[in-house]
N, C-alpha and C. Protein backbone atom coordinates (compact mmCIF):
# COMPACT_ATOMS: atom_id res chain seq x y z
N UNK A 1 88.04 258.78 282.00
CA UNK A 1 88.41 257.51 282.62
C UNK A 1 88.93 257.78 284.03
N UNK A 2 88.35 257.55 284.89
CA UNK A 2 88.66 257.32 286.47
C UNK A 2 90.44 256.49 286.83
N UNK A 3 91.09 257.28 286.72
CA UNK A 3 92.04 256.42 287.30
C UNK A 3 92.64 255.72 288.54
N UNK A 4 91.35 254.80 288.95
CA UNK A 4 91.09 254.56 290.46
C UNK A 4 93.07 253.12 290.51
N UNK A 5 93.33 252.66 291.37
CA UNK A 5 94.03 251.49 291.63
C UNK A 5 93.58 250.54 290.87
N UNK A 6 92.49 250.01 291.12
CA UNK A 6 91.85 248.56 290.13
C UNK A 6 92.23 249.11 288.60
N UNK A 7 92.22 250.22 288.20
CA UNK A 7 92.54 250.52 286.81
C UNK A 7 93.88 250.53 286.63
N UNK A 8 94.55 251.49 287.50
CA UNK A 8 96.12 251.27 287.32
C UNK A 8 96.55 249.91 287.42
N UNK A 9 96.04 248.83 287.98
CA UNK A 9 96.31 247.02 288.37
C UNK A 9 96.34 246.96 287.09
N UNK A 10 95.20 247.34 286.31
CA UNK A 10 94.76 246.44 285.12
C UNK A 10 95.47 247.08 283.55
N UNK A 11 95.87 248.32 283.76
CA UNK A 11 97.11 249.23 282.98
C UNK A 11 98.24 248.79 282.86
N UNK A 12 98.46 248.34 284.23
CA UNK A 12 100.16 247.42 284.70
C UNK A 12 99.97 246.54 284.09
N UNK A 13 99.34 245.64 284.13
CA UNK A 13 99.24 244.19 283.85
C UNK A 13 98.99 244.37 282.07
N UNK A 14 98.49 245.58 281.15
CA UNK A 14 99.35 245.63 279.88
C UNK A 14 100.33 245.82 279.87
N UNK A 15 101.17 246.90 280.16
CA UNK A 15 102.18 246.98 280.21
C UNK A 15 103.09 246.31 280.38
N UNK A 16 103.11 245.37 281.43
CA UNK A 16 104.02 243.99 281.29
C UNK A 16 103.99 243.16 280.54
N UNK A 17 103.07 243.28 279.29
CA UNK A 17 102.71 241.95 278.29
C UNK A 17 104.08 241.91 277.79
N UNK A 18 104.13 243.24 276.83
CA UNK A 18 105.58 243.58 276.01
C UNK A 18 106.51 242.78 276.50
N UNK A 19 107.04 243.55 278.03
CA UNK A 19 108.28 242.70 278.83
C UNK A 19 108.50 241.78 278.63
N UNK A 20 107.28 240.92 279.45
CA UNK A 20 107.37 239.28 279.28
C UNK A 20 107.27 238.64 277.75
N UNK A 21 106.61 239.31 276.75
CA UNK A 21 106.94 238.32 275.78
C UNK A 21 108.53 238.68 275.03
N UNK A 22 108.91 239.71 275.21
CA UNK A 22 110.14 240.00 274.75
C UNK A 22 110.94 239.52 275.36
N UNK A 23 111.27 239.47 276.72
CA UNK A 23 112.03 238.65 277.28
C UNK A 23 112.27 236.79 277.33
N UNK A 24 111.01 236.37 277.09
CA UNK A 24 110.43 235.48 276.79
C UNK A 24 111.12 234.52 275.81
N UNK A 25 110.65 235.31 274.69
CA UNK A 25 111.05 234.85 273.32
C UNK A 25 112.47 235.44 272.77
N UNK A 26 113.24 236.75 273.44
CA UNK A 26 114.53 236.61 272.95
C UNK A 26 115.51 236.05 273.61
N UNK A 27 115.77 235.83 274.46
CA UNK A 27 116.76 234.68 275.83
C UNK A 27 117.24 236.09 275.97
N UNK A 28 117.24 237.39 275.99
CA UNK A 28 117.85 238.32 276.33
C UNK A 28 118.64 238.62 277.56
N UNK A 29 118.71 237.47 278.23
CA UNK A 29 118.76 237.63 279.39
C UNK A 29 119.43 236.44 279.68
N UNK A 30 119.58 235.30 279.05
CA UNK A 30 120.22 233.75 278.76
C UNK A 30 119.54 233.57 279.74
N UNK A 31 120.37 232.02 280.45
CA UNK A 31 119.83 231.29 281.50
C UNK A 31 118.03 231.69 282.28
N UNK A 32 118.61 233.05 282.73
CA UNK A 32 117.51 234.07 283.22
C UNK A 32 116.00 234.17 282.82
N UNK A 33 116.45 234.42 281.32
CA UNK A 33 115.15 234.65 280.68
C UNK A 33 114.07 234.03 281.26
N UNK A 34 114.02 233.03 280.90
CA UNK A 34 112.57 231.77 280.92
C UNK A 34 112.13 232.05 282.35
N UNK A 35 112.94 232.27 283.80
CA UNK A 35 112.60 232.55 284.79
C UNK A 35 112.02 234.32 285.08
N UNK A 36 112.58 235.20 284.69
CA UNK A 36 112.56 236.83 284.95
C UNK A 36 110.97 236.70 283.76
N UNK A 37 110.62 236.08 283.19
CA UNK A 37 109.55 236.28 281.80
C UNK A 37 108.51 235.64 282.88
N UNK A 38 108.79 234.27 283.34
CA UNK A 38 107.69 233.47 284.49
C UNK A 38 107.20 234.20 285.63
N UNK A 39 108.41 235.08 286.26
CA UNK A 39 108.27 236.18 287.29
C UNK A 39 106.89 237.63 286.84
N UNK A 40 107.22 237.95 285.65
CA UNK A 40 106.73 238.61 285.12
C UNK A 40 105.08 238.15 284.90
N UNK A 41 104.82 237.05 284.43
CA UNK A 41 103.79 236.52 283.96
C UNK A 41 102.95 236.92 285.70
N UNK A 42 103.92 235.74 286.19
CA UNK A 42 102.96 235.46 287.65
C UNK A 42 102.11 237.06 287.90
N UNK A 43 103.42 237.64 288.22
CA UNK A 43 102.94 239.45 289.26
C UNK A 43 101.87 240.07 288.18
N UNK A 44 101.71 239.77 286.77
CA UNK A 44 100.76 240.01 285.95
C UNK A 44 99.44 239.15 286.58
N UNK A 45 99.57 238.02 286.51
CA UNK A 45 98.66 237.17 286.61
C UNK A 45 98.16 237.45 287.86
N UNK A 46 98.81 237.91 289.13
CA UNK A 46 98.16 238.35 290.38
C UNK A 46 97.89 239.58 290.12
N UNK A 47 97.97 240.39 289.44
CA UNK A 47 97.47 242.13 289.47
C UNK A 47 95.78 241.65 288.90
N UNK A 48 95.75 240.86 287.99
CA UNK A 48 94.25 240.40 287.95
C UNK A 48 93.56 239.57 289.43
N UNK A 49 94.05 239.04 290.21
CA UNK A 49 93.55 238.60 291.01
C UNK A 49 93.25 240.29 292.11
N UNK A 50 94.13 240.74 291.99
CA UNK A 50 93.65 242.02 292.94
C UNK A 50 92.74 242.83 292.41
N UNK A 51 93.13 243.42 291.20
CA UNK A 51 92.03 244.36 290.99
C UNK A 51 90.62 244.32 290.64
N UNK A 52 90.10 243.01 290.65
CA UNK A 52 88.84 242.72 291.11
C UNK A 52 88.64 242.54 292.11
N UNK A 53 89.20 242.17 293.03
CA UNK A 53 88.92 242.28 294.73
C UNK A 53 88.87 243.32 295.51
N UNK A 54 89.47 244.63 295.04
CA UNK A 54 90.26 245.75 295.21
C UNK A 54 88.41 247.09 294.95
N UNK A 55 88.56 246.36 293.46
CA UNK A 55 87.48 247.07 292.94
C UNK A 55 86.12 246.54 293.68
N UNK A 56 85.55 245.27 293.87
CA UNK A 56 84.29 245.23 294.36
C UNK A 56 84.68 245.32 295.81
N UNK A 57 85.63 245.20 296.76
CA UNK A 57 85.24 245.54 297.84
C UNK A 57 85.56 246.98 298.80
N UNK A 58 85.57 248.31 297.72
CA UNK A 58 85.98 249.33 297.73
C UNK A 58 84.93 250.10 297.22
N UNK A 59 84.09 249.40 295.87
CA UNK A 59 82.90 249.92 295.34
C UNK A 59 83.53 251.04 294.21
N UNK A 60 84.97 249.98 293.85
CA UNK A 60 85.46 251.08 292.79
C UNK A 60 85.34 250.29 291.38
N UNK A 61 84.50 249.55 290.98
CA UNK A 61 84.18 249.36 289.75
C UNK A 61 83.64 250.38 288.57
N UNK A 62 84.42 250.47 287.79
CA UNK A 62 84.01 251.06 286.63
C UNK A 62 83.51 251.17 285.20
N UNK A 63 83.32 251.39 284.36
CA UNK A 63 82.83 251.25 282.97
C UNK A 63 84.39 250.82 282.42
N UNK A 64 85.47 252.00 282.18
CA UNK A 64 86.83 251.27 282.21
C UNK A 64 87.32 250.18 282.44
N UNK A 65 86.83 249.66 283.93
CA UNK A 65 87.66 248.55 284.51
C UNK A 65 86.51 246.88 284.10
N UNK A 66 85.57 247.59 283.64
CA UNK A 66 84.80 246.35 283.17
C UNK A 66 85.17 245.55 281.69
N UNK A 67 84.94 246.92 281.33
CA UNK A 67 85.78 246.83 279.78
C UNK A 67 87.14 246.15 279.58
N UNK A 68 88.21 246.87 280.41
CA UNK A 68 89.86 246.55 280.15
C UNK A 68 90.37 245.33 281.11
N UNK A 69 89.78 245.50 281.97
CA UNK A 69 89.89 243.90 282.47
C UNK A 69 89.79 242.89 282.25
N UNK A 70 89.22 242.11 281.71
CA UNK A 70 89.27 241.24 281.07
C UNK A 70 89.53 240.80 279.34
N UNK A 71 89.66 241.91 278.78
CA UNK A 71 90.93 242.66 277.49
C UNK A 71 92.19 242.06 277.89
N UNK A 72 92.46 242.89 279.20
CA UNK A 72 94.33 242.39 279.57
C UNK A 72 94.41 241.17 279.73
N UNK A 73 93.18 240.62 280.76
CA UNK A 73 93.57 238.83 280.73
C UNK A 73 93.60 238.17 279.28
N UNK A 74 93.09 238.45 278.58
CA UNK A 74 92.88 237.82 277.49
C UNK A 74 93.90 238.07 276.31
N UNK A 75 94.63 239.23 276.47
CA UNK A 75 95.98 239.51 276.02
C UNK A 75 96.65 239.40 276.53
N UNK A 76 96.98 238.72 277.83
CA UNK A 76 97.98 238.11 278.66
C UNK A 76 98.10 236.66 278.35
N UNK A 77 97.11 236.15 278.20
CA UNK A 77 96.89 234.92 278.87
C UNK A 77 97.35 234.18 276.99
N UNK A 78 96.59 234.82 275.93
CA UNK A 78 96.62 234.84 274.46
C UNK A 78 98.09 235.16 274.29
N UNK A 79 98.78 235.55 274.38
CA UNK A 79 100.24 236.06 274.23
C UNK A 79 101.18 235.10 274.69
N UNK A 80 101.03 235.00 275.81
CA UNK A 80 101.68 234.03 276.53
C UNK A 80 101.38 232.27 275.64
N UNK A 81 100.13 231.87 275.58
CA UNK A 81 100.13 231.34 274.44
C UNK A 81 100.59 230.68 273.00
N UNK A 82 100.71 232.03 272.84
CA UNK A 82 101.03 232.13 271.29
C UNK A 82 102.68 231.68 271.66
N UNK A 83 103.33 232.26 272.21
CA UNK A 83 104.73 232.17 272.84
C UNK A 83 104.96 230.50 273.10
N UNK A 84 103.84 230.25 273.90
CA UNK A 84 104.43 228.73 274.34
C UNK A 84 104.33 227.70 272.56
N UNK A 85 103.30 228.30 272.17
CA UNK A 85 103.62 227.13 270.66
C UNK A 85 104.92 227.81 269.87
N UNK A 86 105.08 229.43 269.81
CA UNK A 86 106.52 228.96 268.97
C UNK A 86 107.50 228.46 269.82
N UNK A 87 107.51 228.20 271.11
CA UNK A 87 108.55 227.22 272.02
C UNK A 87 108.46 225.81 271.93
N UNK A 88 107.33 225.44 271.38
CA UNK A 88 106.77 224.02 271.06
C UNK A 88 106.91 223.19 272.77
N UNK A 89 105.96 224.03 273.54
CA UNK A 89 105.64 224.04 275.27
C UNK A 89 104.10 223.37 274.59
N UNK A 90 103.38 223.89 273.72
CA UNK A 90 101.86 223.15 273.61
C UNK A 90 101.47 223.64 272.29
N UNK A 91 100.98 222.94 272.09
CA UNK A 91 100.01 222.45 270.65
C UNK A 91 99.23 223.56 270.34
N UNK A 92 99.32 223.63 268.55
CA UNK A 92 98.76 225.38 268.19
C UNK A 92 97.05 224.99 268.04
N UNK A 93 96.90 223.75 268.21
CA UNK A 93 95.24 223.16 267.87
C UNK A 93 94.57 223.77 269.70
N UNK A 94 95.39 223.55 270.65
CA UNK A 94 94.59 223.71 271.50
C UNK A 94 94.57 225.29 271.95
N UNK A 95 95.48 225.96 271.05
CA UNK A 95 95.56 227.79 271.29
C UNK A 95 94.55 228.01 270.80
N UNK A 96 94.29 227.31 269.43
CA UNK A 96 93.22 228.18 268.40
C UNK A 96 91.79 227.54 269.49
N UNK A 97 91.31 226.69 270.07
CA UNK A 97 90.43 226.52 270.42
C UNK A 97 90.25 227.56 271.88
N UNK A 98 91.13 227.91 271.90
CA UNK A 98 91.06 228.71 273.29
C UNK A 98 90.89 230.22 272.57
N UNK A 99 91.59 230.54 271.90
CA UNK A 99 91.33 231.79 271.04
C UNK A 99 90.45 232.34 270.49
N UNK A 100 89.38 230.82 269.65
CA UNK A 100 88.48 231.32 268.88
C UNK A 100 87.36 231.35 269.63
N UNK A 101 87.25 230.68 271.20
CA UNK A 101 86.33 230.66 272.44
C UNK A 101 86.75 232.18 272.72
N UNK A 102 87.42 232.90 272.81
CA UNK A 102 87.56 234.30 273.17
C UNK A 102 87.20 235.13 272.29
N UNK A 103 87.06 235.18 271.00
CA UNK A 103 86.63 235.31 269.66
C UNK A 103 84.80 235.56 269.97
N UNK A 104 84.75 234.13 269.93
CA UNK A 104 83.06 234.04 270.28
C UNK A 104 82.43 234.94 271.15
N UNK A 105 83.20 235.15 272.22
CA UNK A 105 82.32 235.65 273.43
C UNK A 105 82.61 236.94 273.12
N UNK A 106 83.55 237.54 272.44
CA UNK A 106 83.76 238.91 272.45
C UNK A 106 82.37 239.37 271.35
N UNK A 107 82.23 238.65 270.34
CA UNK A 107 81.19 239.07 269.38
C UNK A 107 80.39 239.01 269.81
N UNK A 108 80.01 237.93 271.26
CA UNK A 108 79.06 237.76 271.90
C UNK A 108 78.49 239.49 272.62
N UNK A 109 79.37 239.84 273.37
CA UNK A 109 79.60 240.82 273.95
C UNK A 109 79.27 242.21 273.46
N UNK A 110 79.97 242.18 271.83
CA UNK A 110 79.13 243.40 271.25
C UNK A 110 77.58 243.54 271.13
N UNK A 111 77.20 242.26 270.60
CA UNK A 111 75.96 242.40 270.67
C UNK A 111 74.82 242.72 271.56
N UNK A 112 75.62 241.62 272.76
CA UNK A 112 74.41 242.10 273.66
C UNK A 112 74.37 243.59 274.45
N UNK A 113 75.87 244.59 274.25
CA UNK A 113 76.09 245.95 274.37
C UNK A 113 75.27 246.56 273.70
N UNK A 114 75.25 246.40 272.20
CA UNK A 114 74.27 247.10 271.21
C UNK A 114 72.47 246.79 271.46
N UNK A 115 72.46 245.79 272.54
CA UNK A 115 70.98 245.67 273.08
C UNK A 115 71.16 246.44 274.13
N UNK A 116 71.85 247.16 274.97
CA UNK A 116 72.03 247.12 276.58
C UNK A 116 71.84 246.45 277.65
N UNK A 117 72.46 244.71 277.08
CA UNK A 117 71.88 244.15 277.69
C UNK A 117 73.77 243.66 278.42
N UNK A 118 74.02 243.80 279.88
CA UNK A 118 75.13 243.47 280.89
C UNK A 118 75.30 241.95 280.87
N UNK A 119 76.43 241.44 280.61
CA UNK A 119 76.49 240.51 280.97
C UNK A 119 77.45 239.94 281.83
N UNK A 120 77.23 239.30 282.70
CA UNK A 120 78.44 239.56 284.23
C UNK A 120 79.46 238.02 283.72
N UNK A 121 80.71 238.14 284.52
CA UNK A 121 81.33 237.07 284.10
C UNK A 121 80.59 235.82 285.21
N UNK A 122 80.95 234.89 284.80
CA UNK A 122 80.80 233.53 285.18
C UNK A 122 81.76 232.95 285.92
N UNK A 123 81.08 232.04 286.75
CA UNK A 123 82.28 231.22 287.61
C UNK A 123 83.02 230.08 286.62
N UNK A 124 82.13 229.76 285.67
CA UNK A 124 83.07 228.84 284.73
C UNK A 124 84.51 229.35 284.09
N UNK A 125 83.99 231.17 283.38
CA UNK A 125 84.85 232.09 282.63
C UNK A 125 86.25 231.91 284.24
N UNK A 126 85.63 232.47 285.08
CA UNK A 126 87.03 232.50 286.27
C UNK A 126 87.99 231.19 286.38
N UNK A 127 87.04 230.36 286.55
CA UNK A 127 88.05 228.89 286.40
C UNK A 127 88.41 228.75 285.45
N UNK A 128 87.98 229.04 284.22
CA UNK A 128 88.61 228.82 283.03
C UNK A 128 90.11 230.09 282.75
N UNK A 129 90.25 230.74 283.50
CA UNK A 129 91.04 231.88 283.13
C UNK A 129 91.73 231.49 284.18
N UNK A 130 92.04 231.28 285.00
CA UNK A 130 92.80 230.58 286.76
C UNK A 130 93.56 229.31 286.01
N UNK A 131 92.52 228.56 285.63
CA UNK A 131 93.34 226.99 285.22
C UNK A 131 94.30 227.52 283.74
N UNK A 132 94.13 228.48 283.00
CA UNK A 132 94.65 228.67 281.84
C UNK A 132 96.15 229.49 282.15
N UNK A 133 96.32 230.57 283.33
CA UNK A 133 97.07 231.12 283.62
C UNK A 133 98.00 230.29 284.69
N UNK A 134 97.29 229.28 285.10
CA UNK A 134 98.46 228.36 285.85
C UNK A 134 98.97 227.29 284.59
N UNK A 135 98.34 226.93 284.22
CA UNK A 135 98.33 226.26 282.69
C UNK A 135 100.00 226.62 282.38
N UNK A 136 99.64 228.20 282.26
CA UNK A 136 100.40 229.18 281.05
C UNK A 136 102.18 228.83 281.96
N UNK A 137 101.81 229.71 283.94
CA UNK A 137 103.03 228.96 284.38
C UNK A 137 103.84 227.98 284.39
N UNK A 138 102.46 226.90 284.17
CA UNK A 138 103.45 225.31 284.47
C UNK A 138 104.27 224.92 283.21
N UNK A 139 103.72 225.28 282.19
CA UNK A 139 104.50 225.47 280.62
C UNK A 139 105.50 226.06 280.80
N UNK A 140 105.90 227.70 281.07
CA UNK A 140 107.29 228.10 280.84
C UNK A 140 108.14 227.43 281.82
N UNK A 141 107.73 227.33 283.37
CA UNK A 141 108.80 226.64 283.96
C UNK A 141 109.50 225.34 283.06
N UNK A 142 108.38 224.64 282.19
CA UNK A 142 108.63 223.30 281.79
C UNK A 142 109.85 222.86 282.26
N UNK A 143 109.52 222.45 283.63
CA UNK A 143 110.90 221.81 284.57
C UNK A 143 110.73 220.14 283.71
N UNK A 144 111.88 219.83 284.14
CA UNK A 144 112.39 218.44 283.11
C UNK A 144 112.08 217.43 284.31
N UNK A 145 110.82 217.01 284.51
CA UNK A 145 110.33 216.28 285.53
C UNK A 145 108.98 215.55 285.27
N UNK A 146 109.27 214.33 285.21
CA UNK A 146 107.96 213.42 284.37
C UNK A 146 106.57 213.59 285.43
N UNK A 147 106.60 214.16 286.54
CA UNK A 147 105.28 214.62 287.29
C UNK A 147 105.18 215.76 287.27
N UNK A 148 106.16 216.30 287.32
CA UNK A 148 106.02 217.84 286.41
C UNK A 148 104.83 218.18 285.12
N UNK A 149 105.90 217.69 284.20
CA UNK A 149 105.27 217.08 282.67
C UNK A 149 103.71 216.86 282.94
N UNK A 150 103.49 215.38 283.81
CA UNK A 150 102.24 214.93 283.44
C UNK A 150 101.24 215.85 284.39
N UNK A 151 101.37 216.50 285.56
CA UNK A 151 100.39 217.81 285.82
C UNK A 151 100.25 218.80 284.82
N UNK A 152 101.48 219.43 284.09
CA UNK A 152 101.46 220.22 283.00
C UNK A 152 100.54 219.94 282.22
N UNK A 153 100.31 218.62 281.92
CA UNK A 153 99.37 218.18 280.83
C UNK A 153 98.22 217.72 281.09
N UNK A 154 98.00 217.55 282.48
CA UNK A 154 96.50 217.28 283.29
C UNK A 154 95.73 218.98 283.20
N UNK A 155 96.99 219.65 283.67
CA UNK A 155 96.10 221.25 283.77
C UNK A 155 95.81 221.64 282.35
N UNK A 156 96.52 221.64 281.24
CA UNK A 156 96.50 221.85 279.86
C UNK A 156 94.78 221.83 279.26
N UNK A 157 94.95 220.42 280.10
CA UNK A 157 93.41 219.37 279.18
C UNK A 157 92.27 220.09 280.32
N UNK A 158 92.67 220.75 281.59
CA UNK A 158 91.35 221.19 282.03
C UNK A 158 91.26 222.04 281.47
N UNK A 159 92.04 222.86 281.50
CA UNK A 159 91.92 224.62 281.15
C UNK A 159 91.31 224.39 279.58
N UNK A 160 91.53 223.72 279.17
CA UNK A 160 90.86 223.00 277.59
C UNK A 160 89.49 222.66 278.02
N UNK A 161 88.71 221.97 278.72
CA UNK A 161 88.06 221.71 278.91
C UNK A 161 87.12 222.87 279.71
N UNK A 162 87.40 223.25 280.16
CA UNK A 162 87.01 225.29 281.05
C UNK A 162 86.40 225.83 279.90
N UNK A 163 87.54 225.87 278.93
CA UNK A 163 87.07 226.90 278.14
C UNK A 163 85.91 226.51 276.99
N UNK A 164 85.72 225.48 276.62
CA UNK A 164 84.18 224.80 276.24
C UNK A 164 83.36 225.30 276.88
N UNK A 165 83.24 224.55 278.41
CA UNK A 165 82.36 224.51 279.34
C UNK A 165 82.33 225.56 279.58
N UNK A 166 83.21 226.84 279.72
CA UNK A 166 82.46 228.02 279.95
C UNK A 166 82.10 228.76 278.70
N UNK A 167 82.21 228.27 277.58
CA UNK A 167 81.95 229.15 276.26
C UNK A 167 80.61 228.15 276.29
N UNK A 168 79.86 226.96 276.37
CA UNK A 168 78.81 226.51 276.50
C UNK A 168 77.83 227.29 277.53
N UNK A 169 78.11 227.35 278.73
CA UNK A 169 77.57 228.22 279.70
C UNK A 169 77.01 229.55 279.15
N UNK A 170 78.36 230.03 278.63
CA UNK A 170 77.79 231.48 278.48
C UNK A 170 77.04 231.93 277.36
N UNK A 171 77.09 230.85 276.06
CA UNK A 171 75.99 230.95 275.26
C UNK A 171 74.18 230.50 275.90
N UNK A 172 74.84 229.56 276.39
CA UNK A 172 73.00 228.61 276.85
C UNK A 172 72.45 229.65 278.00
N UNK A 173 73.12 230.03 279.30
CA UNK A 173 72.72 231.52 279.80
C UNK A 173 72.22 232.73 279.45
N UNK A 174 72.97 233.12 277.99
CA UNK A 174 72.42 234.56 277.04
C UNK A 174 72.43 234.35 276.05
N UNK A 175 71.29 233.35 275.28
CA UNK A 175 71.16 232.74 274.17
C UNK A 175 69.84 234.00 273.82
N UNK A 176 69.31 234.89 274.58
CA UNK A 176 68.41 235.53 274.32
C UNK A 176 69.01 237.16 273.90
N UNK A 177 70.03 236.85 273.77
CA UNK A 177 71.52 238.08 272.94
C UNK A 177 70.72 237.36 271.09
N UNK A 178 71.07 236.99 271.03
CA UNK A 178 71.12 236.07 269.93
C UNK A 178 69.80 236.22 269.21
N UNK A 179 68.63 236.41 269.09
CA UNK A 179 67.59 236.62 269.20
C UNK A 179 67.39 238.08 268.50
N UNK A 180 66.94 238.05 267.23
CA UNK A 180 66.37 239.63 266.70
C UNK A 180 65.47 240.18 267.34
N UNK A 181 65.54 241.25 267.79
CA UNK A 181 64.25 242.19 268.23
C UNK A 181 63.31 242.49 267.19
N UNK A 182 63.95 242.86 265.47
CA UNK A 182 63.34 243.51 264.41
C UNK A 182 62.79 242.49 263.56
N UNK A 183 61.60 243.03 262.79
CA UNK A 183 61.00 242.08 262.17
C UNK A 183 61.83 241.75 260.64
N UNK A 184 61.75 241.21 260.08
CA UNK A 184 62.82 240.86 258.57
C UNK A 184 61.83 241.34 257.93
């Protein structure tokens, strides 16, 4: 494994899962918590914005960083999650639909590996992971502010809506994953 920067970005950004959900979910910190856990999230949530920028305009992409990159978002973003429903911040119906869309595409993913067949992310998958991780911010702040609130719940229902539309996309795009090569 190449341990270029874009990999160490994307190493960090596990590593802080722990933090933030521990801090998160024990008030370890009282008052603090909910803010030092949001702090945490964000500088996570930007180490993904760099180390894909980092990596394609350096030409340091790797087999590693293809792989674990989008692993960490998805255990960032899933964690954080899971956290906001036992805070009762959002509804466990709209986790599982976001979850089992990550579910899908990952099985998706083996398969078309076991063909050798690449499949690149999508501009839907990016917006859908952008609107879900601001999503994820505007929840823990949950500042006590009825325009607060109702953006909270405008971004909620896109990032809900992302993740369809890009789990639709990315089936109807590589629906030819899906498809036996072998005769029965």
């Amino acid at each position: 494994m190449q341990m270029n920067l874009p990999n160490k970005l994307t190493l960090f950004r596990v590593i802080l899962i722990p933090f933030f959900v521990v801090i998160l979910m024990t008030n370890c910190l009282g008052v603090a918590s909910k803010w030092v856990a949001l702090a945490i999230f964000i500088v996570a949530s930007l180490t993904d914005l760099l180390d894909g920028k980092i990596a394609r305009k350096y030409g340091l992409v790797t087999t590693f960083g293809k792989f674990a990159d989008p692993l960490a978002d998805k255990i960032l973003v899933i964690s954080a999650m899971i956290c906001l429903v036992e805070l009762g911040l959002i509804k466990s119906w709209i986790v599982i639909i976001i979850v089992a869309r990550e579910f899908i595409i990952s099985g998706f993913r083996i398969i078309a590996a076991e063909k050798s067949i690449v499949i690149a992310a999508s501009y839907w998958g990016k917006f859908k992971t952008t609107f879900q991780m601001v999503m994820v911010i505007m929840l823990i702040a949950d500042i006590d502010n009825p325009v607060w609130q109702t953006i909270a719940l405008i971004i909620t229902y896109i990032a809900l809506i992302l993740t369809i539309v890009s789990l639709i996309d990315y089936i109807v795009k590589n629906k030819e994953v899906m498809k036996d090569t072998k005769e029965a």
